[in-house]
Protein backbone atom coordinates (compact mmCIF):
# COMPACT_ATOMS: atom_id res chain seq x y z
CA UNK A 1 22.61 2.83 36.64
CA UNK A 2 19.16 1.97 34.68
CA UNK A 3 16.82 4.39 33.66
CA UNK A 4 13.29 3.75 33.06
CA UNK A 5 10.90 5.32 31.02
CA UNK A 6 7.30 5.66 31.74
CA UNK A 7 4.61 6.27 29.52
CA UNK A 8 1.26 7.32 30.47
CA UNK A 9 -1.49 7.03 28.18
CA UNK A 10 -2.69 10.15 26.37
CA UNK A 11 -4.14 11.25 23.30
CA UNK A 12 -1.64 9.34 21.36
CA UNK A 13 -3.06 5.94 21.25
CA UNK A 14 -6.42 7.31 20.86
CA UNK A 15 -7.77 7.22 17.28
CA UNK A 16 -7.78 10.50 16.55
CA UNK A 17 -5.51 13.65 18.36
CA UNK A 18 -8.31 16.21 16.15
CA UNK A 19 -11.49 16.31 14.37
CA UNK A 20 -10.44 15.06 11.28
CA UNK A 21 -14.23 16.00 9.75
CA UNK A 22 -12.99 19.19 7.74
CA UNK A 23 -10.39 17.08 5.84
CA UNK A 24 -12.62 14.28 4.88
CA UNK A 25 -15.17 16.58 4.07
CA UNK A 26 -12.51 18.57 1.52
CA UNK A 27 -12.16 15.47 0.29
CA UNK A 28 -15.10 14.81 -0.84
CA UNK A 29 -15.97 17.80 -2.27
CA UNK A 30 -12.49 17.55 -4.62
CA UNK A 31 -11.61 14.00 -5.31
CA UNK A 32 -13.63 12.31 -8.00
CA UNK A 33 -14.22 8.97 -9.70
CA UNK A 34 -12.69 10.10 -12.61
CA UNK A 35 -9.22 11.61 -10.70
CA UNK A 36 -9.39 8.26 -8.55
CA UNK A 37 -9.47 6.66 -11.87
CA UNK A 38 -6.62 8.13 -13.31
CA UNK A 39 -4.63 7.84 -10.46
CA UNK A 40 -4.88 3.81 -10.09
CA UNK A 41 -3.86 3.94 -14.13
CA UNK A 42 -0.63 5.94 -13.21
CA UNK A 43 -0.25 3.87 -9.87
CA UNK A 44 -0.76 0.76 -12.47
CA UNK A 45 2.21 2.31 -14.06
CA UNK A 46 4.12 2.50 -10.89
CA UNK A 47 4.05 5.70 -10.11
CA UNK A 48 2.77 6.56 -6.55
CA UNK A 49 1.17 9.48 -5.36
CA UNK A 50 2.17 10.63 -1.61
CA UNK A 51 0.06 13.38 0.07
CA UNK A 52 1.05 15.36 3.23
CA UNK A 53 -0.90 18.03 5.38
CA UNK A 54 0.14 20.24 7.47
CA UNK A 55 -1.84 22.94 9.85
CA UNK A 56 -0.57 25.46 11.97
CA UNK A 57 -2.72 27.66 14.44
């Protein structure tokens, strides 16, 4: 028996499933020079610095 999988294009391979505008725009309103500053000295340090979001409606 073979199964086959089919895969039709969608929103998934486009760049973009939402308007990402509010984020980036939150973004620049809250990250600085100065933060992205002290975040390359820690990252210099290895440290890292991982950032999720998450949205429900």
């Amino acid at each position: 028996m073979t199964t086959a999988i089919a895969f039709a294009p969608c929103g998934a391979f486009s760049e973009a499933l939402a308007d990402n505008s509010p984020l980036a725009a939150e973004i620049d309103r809250t990250l600085t020079m100065q933060m992205m500053q002290e975040i390359a000295i820690e990252h210099s340090k290895g440290r890292r610095l991982y950032l999720g979001n998450s949205t429900t409606r």
